[in-house]
Protein backbone atom coordinates (compact mmCIF):
# COMPACT_ATOMS: atom_id res chain seq x y z
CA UNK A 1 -70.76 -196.36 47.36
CA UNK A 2 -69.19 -193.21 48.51
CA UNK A 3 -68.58 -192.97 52.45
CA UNK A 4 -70.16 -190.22 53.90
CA UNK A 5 -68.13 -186.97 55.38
CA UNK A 6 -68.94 -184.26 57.33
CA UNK A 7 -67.19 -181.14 57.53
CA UNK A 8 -66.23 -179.88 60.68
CA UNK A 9 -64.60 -176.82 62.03
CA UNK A 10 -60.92 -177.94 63.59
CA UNK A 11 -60.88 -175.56 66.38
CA UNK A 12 -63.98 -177.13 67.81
CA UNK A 13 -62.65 -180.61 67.09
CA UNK A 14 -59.41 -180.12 68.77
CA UNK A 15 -61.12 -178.03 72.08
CA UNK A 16 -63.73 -181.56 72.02
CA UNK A 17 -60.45 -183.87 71.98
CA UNK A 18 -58.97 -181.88 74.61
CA UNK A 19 -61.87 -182.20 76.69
CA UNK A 20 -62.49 -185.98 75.91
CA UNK A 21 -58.81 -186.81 77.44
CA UNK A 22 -59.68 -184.39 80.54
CA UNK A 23 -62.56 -186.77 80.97
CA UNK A 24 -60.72 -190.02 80.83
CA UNK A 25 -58.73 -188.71 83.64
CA UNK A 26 -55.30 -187.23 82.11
CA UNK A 27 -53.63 -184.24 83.34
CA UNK A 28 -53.87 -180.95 81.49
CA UNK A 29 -50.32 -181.14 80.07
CA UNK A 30 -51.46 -184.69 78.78
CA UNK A 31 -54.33 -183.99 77.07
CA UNK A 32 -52.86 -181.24 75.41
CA UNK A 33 -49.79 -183.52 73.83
CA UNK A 34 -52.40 -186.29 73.24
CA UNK A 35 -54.46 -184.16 71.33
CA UNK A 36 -52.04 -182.09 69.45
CA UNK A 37 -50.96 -185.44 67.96
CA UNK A 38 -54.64 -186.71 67.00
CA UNK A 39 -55.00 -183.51 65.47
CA UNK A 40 -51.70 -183.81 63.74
CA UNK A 41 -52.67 -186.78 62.48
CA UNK A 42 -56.52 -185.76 61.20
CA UNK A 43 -55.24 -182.92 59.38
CA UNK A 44 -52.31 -184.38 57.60
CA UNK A 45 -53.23 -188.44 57.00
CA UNK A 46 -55.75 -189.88 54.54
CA UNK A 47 -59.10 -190.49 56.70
CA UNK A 48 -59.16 -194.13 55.50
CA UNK A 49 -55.52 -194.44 57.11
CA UNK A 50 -57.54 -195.07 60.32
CA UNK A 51 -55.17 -192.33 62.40
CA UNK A 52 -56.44 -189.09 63.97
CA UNK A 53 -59.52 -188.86 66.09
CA UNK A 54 -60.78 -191.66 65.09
CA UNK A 55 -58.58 -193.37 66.96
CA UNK A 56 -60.02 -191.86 70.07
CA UNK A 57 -62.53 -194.09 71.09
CA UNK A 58 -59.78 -196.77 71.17
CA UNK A 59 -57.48 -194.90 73.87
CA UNK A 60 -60.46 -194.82 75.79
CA UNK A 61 -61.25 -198.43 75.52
CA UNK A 62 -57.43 -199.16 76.75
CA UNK A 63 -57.40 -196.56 79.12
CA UNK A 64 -60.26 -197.83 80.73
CA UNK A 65 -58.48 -201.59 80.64
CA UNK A 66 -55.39 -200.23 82.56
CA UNK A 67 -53.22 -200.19 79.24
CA UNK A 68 -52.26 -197.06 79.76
CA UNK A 69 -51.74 -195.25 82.70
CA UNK A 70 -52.41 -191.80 82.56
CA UNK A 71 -50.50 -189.50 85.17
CA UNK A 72 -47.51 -192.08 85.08
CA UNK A 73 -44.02 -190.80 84.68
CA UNK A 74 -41.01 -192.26 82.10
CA UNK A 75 -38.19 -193.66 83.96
CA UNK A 76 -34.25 -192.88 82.50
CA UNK A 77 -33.04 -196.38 83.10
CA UNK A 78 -29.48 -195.61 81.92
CA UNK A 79 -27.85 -192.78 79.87
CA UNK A 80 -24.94 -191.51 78.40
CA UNK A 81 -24.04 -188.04 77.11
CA UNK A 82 -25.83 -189.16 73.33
CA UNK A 83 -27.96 -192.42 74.64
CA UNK A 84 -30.58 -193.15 76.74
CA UNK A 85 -32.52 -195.79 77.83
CA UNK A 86 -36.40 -195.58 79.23
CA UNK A 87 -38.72 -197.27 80.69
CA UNK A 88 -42.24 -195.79 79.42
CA UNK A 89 -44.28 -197.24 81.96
CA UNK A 90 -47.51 -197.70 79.90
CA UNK A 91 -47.89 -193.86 80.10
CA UNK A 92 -49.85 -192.20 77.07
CA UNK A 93 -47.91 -192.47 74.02
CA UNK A 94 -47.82 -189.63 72.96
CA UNK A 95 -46.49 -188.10 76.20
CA UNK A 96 -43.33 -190.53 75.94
CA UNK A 97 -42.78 -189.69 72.69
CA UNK A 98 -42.30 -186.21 72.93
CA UNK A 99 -40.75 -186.36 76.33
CA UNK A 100 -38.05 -189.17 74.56
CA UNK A 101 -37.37 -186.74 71.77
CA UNK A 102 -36.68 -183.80 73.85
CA UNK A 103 -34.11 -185.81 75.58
CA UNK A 104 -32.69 -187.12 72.00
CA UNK A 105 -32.67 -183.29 71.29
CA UNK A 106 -31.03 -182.39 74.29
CA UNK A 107 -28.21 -184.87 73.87
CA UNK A 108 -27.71 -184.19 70.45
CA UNK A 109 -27.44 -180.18 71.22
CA UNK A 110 -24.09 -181.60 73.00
CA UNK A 111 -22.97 -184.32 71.37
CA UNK A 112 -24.32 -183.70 67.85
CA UNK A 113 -26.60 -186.46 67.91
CA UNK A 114 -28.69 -188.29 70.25
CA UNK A 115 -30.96 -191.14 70.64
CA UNK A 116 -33.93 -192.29 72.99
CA UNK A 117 -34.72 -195.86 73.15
CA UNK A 118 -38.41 -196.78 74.78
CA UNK A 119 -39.49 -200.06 75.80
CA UNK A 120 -43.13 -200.55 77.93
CA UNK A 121 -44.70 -198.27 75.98
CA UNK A 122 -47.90 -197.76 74.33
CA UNK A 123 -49.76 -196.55 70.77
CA UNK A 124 -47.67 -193.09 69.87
CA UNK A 125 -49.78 -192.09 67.16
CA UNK A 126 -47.81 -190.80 63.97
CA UNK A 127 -44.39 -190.83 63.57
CA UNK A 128 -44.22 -187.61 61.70
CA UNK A 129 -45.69 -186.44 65.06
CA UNK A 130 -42.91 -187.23 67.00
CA UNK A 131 -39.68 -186.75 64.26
CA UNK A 132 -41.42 -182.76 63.86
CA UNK A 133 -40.71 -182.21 67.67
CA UNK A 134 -37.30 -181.91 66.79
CA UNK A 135 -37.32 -179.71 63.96
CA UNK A 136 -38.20 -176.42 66.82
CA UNK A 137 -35.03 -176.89 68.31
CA UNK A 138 -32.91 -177.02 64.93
CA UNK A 139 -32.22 -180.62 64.83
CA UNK A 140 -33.42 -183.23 62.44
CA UNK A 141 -35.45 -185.68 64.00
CA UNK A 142 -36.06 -189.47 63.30
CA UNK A 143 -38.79 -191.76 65.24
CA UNK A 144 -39.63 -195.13 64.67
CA UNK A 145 -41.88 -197.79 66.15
CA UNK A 146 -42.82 -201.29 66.31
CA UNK A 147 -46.62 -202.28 66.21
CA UNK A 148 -48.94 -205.32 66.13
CA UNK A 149 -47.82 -208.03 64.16
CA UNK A 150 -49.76 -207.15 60.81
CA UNK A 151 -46.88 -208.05 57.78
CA UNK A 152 -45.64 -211.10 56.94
CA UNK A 153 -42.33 -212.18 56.00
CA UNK A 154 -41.69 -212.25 52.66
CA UNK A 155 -42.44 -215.80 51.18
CA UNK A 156 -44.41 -216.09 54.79
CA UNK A 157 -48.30 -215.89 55.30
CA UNK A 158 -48.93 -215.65 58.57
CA UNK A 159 -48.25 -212.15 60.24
CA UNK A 160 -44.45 -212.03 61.96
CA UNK A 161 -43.48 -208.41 62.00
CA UNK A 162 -45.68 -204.78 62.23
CA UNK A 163 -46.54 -202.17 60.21
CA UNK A 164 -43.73 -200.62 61.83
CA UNK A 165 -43.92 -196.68 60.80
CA UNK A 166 -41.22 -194.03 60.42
CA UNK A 167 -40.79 -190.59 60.48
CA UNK A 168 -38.23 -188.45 59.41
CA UNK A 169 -38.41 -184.72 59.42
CA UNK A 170 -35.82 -182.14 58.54
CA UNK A 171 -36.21 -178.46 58.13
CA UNK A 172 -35.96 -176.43 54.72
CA UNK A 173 -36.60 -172.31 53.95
CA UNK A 174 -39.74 -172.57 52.08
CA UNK A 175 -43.29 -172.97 54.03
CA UNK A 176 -43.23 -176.33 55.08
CA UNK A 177 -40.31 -178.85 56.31
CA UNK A 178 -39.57 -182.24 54.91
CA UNK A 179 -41.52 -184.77 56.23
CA UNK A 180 -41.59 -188.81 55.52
CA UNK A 181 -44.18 -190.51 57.93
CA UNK A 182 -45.05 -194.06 56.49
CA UNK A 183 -45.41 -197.07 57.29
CA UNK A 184 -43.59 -200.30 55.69
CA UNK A 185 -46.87 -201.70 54.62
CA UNK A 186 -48.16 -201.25 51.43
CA UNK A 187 -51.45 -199.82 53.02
CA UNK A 188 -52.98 -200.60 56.18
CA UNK A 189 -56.09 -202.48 57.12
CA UNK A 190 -57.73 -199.12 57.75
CA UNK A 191 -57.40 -198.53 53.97
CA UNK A 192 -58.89 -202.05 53.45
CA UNK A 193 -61.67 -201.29 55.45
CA UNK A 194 -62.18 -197.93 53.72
CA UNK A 195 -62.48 -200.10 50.01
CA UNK A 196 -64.67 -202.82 51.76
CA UNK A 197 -67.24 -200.07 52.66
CA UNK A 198 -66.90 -198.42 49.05
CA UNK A 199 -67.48 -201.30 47.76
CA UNK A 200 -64.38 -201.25 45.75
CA UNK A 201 -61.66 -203.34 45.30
CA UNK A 202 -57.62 -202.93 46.40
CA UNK A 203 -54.47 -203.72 44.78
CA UNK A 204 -53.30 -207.05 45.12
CA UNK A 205 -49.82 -206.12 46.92
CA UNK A 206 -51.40 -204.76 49.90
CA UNK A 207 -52.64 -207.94 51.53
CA UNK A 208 -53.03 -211.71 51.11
CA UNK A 209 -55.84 -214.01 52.37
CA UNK A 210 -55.79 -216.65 55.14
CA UNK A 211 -54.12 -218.98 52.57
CA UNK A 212 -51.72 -216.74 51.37
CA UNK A 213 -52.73 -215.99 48.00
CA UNK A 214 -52.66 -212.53 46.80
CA UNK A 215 -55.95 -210.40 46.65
CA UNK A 216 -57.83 -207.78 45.45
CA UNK A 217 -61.08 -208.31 47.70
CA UNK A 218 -60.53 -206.44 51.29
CA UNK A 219 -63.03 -208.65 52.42
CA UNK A 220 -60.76 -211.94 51.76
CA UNK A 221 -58.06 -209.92 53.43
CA UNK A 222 -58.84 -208.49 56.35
CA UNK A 223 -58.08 -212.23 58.15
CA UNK A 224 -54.90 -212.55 56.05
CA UNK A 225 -51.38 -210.61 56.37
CA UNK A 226 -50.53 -207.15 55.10
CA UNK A 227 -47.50 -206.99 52.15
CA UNK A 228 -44.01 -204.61 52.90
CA UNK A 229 -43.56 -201.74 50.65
CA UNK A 230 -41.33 -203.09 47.84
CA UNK A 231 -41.67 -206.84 48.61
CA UNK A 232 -39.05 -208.39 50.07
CA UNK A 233 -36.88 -204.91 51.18
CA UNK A 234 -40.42 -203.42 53.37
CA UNK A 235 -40.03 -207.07 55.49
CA UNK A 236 -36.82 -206.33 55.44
CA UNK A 237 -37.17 -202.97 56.87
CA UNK A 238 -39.86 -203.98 59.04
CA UNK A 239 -37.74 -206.67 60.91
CA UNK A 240 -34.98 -204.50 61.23
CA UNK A 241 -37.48 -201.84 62.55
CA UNK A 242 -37.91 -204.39 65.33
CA UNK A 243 -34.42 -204.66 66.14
CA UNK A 244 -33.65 -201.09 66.46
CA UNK A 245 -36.75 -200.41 68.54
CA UNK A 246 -37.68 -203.75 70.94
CA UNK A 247 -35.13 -205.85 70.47
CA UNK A 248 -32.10 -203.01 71.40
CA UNK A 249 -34.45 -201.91 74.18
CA UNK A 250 -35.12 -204.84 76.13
CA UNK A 251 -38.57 -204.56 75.06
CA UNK A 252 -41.29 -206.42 72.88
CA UNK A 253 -40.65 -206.61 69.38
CA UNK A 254 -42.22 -209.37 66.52
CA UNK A 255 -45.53 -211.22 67.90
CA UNK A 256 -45.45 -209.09 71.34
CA UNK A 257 -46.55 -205.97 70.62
CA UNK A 258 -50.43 -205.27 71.52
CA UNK A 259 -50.58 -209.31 71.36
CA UNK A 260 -50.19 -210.88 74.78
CA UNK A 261 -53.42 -209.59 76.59
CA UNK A 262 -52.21 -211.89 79.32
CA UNK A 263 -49.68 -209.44 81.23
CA UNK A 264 -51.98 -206.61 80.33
CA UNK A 265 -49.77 -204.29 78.58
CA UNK A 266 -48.93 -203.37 74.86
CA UNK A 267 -45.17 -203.83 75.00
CA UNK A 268 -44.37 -200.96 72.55
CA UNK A 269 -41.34 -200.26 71.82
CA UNK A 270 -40.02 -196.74 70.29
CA UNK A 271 -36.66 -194.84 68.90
CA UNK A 272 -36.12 -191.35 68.49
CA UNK A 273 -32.48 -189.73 66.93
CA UNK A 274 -32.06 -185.97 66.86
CA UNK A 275 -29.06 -184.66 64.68
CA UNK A 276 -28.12 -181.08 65.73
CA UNK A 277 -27.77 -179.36 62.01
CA UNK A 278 -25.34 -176.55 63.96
CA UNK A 279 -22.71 -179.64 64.76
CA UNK A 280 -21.90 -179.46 61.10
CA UNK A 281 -22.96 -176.06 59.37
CA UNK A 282 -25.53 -172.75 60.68
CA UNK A 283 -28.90 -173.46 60.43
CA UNK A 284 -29.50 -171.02 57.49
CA UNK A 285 -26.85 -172.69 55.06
CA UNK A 286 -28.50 -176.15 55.72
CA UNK A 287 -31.80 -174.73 54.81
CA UNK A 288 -30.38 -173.20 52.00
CA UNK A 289 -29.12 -176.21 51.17
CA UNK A 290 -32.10 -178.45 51.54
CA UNK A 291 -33.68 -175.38 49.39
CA UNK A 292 -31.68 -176.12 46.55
CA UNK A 293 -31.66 -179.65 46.61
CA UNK A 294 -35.62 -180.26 46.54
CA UNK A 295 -35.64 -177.34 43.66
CA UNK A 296 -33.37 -179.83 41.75
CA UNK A 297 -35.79 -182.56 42.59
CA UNK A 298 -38.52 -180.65 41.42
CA UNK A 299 -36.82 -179.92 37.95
CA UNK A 300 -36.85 -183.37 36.53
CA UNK A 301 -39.05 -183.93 33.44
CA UNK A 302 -42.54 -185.62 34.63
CA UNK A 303 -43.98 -189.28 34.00
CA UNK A 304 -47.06 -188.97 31.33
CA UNK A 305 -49.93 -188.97 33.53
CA UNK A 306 -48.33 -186.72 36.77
CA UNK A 307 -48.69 -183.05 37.15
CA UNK A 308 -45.99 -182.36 39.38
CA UNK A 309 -43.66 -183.23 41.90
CA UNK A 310 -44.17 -183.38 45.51
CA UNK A 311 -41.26 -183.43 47.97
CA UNK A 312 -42.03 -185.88 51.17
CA UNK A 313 -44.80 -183.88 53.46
CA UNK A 314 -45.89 -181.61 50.59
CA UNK A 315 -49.38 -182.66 49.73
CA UNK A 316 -50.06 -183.44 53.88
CA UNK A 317 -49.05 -179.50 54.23
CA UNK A 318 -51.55 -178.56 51.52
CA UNK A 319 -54.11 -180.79 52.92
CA UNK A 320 -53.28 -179.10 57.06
CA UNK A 321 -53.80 -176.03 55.26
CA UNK A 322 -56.94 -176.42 53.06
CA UNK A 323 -58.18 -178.23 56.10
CA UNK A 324 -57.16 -175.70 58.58
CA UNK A 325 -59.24 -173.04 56.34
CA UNK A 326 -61.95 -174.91 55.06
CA UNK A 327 -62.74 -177.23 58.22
CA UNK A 328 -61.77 -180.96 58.67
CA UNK A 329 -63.41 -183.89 56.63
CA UNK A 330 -64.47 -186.66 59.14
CA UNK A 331 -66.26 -189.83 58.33
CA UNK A 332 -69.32 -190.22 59.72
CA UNK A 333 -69.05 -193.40 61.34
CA UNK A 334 -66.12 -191.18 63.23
CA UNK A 335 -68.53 -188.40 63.95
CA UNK A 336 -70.92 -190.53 65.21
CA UNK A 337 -68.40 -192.65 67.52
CA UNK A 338 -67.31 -189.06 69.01
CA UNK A 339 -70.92 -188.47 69.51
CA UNK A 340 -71.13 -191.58 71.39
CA UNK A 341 -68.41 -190.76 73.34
CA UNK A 342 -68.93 -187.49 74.48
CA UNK A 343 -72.24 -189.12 76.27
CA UNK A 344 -70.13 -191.61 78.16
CA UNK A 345 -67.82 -189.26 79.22
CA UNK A 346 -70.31 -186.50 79.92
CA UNK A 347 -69.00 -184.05 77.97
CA UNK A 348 -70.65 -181.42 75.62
CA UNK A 349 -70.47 -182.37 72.12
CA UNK A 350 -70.36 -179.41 69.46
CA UNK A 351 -69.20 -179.73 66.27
C-alpha cells in the first residue's frame, strides 16, 4: 500500500523546526545550524532514508535524556597549523560539525589542507551537510562519521561496524556542486521500514536475518545486520571509517557508538578535511576543470534502460529545487509526530 504524503510549504517547515529547537532550550545560533541541517536533509534525501525532520522528535527524546547538551561549547584539545583535535562535549551535532569544519577550513586556507578530528560527540545529521560548509570558502570539503553498530563484517552476522556515512563536496561552474553523501550500507533500516509499511519486499543485499541468511522480507530483517555497499569492500570501508574517525580520536568507534546507555553519552566520533583549491590552481580554472570533466562523464553512451547520467548530488539538487518550488513531501506518520510535538513543546503548529 502506498504511504501517505502531505505536501507542505518549506518555509513554514523550516520557521516550525526553528522554533521546536528554541523550545527544547538551544540558543538562537543553535537552532538555526540544527535546523538548516534537518532541512538540508528533508529537501535533498529520500523520505524513507529516515533523515530530515523526521528525525526531530528523536533529538528531543535525547535532549531531554542529557545526551546532548545544548549551550555546551567544543574544546581544541590539541592543534597544529593543519590538525586539530576536539573534544565535542555532547553538544548538538550539528553545531560541532560546522564549527569542526570551519576550523579544517581555516587551517587548510594556510596550510593547504586541514583536518578536524571529534570525539564525544553526538548524531550530526548528513554528511553532505557538513562537507558543503566548505565549499563557501573555496575549499573542498570531506566529513565522515561513525554510527551505531548496524553492518556486519563481511562473512559476520552479528552487527560490528556502522553505517558509517560520507560526504564529499567539491565545487564546479554549473548550478549545483558535486556532492557524494552516502552511507556504506546498502540501504538503511529506514528504507526497510519504508518497504515493511508498503508492503513490499527489498533486495536481498541490504540486510540479513537474525541467523544470517540473506533476505528479501524487511520484516525478517529489521532484527538482523545491514550488508556494505559492494560486499566485502563497504565493511571494508566501514571499519576503516572507524579508524579514521574514533579510533584516531581517542573516541568510540565499533560497538560504542549510541550503544553503552550506561555512561550516558553517544560516543560519536567525526572527521572533517578541507583542501584549499587556491593551494594548487585559482578557483575559476578548477571549476573549469571540474566543468569539463563531468561533461566527459556525461558523454558516455547509456545502459539500455537509463535516460541519462547524473553526476553525484544531481538528482538531490533537482529534488531541493522542485521541492523548494512545489513544497516538501512529508510522510504522514512525520506530520503527525511534529504535530505531537509542537503540543509538548507548546509551540504553534502551522503547516
Amino acid at each position: 500500500m502506498p504511504i501517505s504524503m502531505i505536501r507542505v510549504d518549506v518555509d513554514a517547515l523550516d520557521a516550525f523546526v526553528g522554533r521546536a529547537f528554541l523550545a527544547m532550550g538551544l540558543s538562537q545560533r543553535e537552532a538555526r545550524i540544527c535546523a538548516d541541517g534537518l532541512m538540508g536533509s528533508e529537501l535533498r534525501c529520500l523520505p524513507g532514508q529516515g533523515q530530515g525532520v523526521a528525525r526531530l522528535t528523536g533529538y528531543y527524546d535525547r535532549i531531554s535524556k542529557g545526551l546532548y547538551l545544548p549551550g555546551a561549547e567544543i574544546t581544541v584539545i590539541k592543534e597544529s597549523q593543519a590538525l586539530a583535535l576536539i573534544d565535542a562535549n555532547m553538544v548538538m551535532g550539528s553545531v560541532v560539525g560546522q564549527e569542526a569544519m570551519d576550523i579544517a577550513v581555516d587551517k587548510a586556507k594556510t596550510c593547504g589542507i586541514g583536518a578536524a578530528f571529534v570525539y564525544n560527540s553526538t548524531h550530526f545529521g548528513s554528511s553532505g551537510f557538513h562537507a558543503r560548509r566548505a565549499l563557501a570558502s573555496d575549499c573542498i570539503g570531506v566529513a565522515i562519521t561513525n554510527a551505531g553498530a548496524e553492518m556486519a563484517p563481511w562473512g559476520g552476522r552479528e552487527p560490528r561496524v556502522g553505517t558509517n556515512p560520507w560526504g564529499l563536496a567539491a565545487p564546479t561552474g554549473g548550478d549545483f556542486p558535486v556532492v557524494l553523501d552516502i552511507a556504506l550500507t546498502t540501504a538503511g533500516k529506514g528504507m526497510m521500514r519504508w518497504h515493511e509499511r508498503e508492503g513490499a519486499k527489498m533486495p536481498r543485499d541490504w540486510a540479513l536475518t537474525p541467523d544470517g541468511r540473506e533476505t528479501d522480507d524487511p520484516t525478517a530483517a529489521m532484527a538482523g545486520a545491514l550488508l556494505g555497499i559492494g560486499e566485502y569492500k563497504g565493511y571494508g570501508l566501514s571499519l576503516f571509517t572507524d579508524v579514521l574517525t574514533g579510533v584516531i580520536s581517542g573516541g568510540g568507534f565499533g560497538l560504542a557508538p549510541y550503544q553503552d546507555r550506561s555512561i550516558a553519552k553517544l560516543d560519536v566520533a567525526h572527521t572533517f578535511i578541507a583542501i584549499d583549491i587556491d593551494w594548487f590552481m585559482p578557483v575559476a580554472a578548477f571549476k573549469a576543470r571540474m566543468d569539463a570533466f563531468i561533461a566527459e562523464i556525461k558523454s558516455s553512451a547509456l545502459r539500455p534502460g537509463f535516460a541519462e547520467i547524473l553526476a553525484p548530488g544531481e538528482i538531490d539538487h533537482r529534488r531541493e529545487t522542485a521541492y523548494r518550488r512545489d513544497g516538501a513531501q512529508l510522510d504522514a506518520h512525520v506530520y503527525d509526530s511534529l504535530r505531537q510535538l509542537a503540543e509538548k513543546l507548546g509551540i504553534e503548529f502551522s503547516l
